[in-house]
C-alpha atoms as a PDB file:
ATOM      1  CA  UNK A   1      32.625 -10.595   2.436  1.00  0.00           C
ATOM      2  CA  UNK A   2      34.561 -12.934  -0.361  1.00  0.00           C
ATOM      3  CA  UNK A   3      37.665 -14.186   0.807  1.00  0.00           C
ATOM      4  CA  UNK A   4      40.791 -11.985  -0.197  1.00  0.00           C
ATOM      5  CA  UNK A   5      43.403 -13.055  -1.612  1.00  0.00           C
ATOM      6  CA  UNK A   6      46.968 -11.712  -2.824  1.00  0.00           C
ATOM      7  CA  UNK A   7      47.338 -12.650  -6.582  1.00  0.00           C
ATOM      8  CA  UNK A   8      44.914 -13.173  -9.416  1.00  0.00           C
ATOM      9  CA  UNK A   9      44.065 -13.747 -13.216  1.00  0.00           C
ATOM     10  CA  UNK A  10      43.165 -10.348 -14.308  1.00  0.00           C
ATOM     11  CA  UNK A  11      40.531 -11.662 -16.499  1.00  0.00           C
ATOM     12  CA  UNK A  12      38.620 -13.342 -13.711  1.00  0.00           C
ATOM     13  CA  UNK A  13      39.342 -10.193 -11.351  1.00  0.00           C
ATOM     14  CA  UNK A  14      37.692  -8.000 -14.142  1.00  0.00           C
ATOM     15  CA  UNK A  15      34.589  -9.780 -14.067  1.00  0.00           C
ATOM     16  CA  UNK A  16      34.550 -10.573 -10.560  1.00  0.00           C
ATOM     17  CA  UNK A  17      34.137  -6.509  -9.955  1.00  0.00           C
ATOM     18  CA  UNK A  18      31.435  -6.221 -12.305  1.00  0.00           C
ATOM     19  CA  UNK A  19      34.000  -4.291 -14.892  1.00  0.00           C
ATOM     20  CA  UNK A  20      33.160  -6.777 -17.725  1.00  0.00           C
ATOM     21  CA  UNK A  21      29.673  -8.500 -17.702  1.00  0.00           C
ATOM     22  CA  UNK A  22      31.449 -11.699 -18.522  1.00  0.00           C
ATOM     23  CA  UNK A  23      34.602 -13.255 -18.003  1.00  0.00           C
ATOM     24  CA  UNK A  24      35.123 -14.398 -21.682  1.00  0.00           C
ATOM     25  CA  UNK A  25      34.783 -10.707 -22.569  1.00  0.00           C
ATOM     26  CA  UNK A  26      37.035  -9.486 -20.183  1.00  0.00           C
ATOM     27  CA  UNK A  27      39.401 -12.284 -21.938  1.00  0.00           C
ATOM     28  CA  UNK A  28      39.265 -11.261 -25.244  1.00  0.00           C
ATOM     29  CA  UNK A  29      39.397  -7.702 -24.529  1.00  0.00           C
ATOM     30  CA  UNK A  30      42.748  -8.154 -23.221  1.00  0.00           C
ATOM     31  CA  UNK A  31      43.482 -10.597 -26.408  1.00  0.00           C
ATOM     32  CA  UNK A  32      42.900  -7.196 -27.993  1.00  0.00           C
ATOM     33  CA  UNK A  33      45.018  -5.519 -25.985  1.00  0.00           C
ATOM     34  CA  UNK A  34      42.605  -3.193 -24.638  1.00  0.00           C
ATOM     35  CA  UNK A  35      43.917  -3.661 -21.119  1.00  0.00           C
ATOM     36  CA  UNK A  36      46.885  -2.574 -19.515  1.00  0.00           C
ATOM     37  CA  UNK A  37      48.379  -3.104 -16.005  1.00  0.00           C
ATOM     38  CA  UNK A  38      50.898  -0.132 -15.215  1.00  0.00           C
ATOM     39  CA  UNK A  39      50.835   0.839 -18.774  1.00  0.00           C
ATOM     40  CA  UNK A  40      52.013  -2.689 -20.139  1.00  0.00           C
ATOM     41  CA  UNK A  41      49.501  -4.523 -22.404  1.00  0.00           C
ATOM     42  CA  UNK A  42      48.397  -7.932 -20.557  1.00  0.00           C
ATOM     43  CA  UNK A  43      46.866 -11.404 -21.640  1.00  0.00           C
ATOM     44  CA  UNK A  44      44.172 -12.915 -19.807  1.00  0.00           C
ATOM     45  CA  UNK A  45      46.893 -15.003 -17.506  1.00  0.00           C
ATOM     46  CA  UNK A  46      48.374 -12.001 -16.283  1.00  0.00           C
ATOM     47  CA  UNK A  47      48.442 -11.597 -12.600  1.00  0.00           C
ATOM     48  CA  UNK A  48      47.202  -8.241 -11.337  1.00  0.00           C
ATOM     49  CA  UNK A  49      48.343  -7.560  -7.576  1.00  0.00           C
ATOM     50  CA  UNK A  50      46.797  -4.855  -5.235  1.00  0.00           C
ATOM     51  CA  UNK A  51      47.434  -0.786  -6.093  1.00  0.00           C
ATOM     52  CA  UNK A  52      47.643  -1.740  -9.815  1.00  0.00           C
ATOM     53  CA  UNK A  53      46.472   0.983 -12.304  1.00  0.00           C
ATOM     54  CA  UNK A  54      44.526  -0.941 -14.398  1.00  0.00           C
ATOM     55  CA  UNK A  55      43.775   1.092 -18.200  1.00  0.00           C
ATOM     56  CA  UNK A  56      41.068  -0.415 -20.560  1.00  0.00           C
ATOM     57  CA  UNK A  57      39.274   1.130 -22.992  1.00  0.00           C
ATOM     58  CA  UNK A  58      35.520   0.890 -22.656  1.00  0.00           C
ATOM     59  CA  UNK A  59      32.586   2.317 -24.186  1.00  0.00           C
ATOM     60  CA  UNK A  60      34.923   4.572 -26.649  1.00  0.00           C
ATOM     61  CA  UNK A  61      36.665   6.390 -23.272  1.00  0.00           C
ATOM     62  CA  UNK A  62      39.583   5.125 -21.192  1.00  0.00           C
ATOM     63  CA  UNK A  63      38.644   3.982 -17.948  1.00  0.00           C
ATOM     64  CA  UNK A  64      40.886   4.165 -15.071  1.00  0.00           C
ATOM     65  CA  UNK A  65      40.883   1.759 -11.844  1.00  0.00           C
ATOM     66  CA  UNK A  66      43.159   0.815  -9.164  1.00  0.00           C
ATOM     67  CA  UNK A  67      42.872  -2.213  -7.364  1.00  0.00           C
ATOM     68  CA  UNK A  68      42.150  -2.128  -3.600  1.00  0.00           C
ATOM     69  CA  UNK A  69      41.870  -5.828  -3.227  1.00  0.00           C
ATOM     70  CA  UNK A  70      41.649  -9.313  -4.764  1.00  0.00           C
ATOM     71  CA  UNK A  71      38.871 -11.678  -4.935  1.00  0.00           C
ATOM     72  CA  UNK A  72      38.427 -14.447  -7.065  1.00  0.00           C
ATOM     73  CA  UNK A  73      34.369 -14.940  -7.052  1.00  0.00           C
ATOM     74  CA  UNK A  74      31.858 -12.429  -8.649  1.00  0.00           C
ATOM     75  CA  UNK A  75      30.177 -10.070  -6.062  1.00  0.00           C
ATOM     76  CA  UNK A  76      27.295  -8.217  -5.918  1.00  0.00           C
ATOM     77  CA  UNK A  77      27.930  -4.614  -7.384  1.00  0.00           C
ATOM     78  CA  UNK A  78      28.113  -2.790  -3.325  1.00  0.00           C
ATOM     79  CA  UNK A  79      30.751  -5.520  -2.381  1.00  0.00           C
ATOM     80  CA  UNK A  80      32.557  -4.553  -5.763  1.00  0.00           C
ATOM     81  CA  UNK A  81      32.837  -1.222  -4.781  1.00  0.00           C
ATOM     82  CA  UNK A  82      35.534  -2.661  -1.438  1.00  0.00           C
ATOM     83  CA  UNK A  83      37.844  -4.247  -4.377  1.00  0.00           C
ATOM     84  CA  UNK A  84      38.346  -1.194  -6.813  1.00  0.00           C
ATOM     85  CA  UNK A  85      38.600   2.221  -7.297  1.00  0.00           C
ATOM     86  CA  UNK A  86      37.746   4.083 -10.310  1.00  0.00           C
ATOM     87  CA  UNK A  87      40.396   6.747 -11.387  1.00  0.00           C
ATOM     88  CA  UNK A  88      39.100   7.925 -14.364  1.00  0.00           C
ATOM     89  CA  UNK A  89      38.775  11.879 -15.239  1.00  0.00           C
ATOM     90  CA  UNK A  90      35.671  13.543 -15.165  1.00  0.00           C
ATOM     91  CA  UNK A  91      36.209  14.803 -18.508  1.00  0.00           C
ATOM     92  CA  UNK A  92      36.441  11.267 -19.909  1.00  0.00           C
ATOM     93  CA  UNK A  93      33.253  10.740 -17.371  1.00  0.00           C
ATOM     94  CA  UNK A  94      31.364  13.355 -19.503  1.00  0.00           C
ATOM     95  CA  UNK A  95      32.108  11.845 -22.837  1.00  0.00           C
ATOM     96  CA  UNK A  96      30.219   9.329 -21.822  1.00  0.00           C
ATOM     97  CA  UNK A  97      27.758  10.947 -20.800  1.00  0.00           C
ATOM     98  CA  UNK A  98      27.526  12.916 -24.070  1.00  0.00           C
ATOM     99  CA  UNK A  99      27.834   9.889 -26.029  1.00  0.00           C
ATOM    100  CA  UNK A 100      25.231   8.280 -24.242  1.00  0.00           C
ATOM    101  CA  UNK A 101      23.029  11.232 -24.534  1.00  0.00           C
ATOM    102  CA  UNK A 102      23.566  11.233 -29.041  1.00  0.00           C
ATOM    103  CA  UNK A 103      22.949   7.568 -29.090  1.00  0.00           C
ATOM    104  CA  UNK A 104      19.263   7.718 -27.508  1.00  0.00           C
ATOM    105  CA  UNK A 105      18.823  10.902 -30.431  1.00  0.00           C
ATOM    106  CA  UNK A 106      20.781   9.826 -33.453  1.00  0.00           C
ATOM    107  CA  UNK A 107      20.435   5.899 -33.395  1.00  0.00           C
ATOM    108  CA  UNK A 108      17.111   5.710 -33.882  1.00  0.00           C
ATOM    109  CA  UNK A 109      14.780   8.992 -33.564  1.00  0.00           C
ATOM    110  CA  UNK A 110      12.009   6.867 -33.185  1.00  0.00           C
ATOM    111  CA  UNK A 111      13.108   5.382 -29.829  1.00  0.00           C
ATOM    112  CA  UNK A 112      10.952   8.294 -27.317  1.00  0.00           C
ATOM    113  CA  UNK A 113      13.178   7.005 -24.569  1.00  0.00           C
ATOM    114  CA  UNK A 114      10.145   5.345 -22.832  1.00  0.00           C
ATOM    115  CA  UNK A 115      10.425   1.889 -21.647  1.00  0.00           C
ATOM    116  CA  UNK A 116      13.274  -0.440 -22.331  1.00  0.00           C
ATOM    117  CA  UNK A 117      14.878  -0.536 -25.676  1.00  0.00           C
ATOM    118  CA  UNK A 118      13.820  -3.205 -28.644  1.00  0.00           C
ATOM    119  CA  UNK A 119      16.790  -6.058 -29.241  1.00  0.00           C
ATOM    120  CA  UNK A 120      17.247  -3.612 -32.663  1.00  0.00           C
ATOM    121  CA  UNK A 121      17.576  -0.614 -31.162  1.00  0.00           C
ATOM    122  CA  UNK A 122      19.980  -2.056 -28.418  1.00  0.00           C
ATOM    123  CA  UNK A 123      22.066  -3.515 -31.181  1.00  0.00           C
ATOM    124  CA  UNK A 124      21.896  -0.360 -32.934  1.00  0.00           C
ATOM    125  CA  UNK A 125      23.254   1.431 -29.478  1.00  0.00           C
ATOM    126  CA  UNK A 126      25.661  -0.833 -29.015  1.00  0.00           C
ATOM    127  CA  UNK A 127      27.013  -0.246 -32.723  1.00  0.00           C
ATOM    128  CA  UNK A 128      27.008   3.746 -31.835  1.00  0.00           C
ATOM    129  CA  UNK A 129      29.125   3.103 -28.681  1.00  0.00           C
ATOM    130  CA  UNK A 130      31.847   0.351 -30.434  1.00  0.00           C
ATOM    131  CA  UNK A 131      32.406   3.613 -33.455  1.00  0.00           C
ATOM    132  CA  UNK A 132      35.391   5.504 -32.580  1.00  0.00           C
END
């Protein structure tokens, strides 16, 4: 188990649960204000403490977590799991779901849905899920 700890960067504590896949994205998503502690819009410096609500907007939906602990070094995605809890409503859950489900069709049509994606047709899926 990582050691605990009682304060940290929110940045780094995004990444560290696997929420962002790196921790310069997780940066600049708050420089975009995308991420709110308690409802307040935070920078990357901001300390996030535990039982925050943590708010970010993510793959077109807003994702809800509270924080059950603090850890400052990236864990594998089970340990994760000990550090945060997601809040967000199933209908927001769906959305995703649905969106995910009209990017394999309306991207590309030629995409079958076997195998892994080309680097194109990730791009391309990307591009659907960033459109709001």
């Amino acid at each position: 188990m990582a050691k605990t700890i009682k304060k940290n960067r929110i940045d780094k504590w995004l990444w560290a649960v696997r929420i962002y896949k790196t921790r310069t994205l997780a940066g600049d998503m708050c420089k975009a204000s995308k991420v709110k502690i308690n409802g307040k819009a935070v920078k990357a410096s901001s300390e996030v403490k535990e039982n925050d609500e943590i708010h970010l907007r993510k793959n077109s939906i807003e994702r809800i977590y509270r924080v059950k602990g603090i850890i400052q070094k990236r864990v594998s995605a089970t340990l994760a799991k000990e550090y945060v809890e997601e809040l967000t409503t199933e209908e927001e859950l769906n959305k995703l779901l649905v969106k995910r489900a009209e990017s394999a069709f309306y991207v590309n049509k030629s995409y079958t849905g076997k195998g892994r994606p080309t680097k194109k047709e990730r791009r391309n899926i990307d591009k659907w899920f960033e459109e709001e």
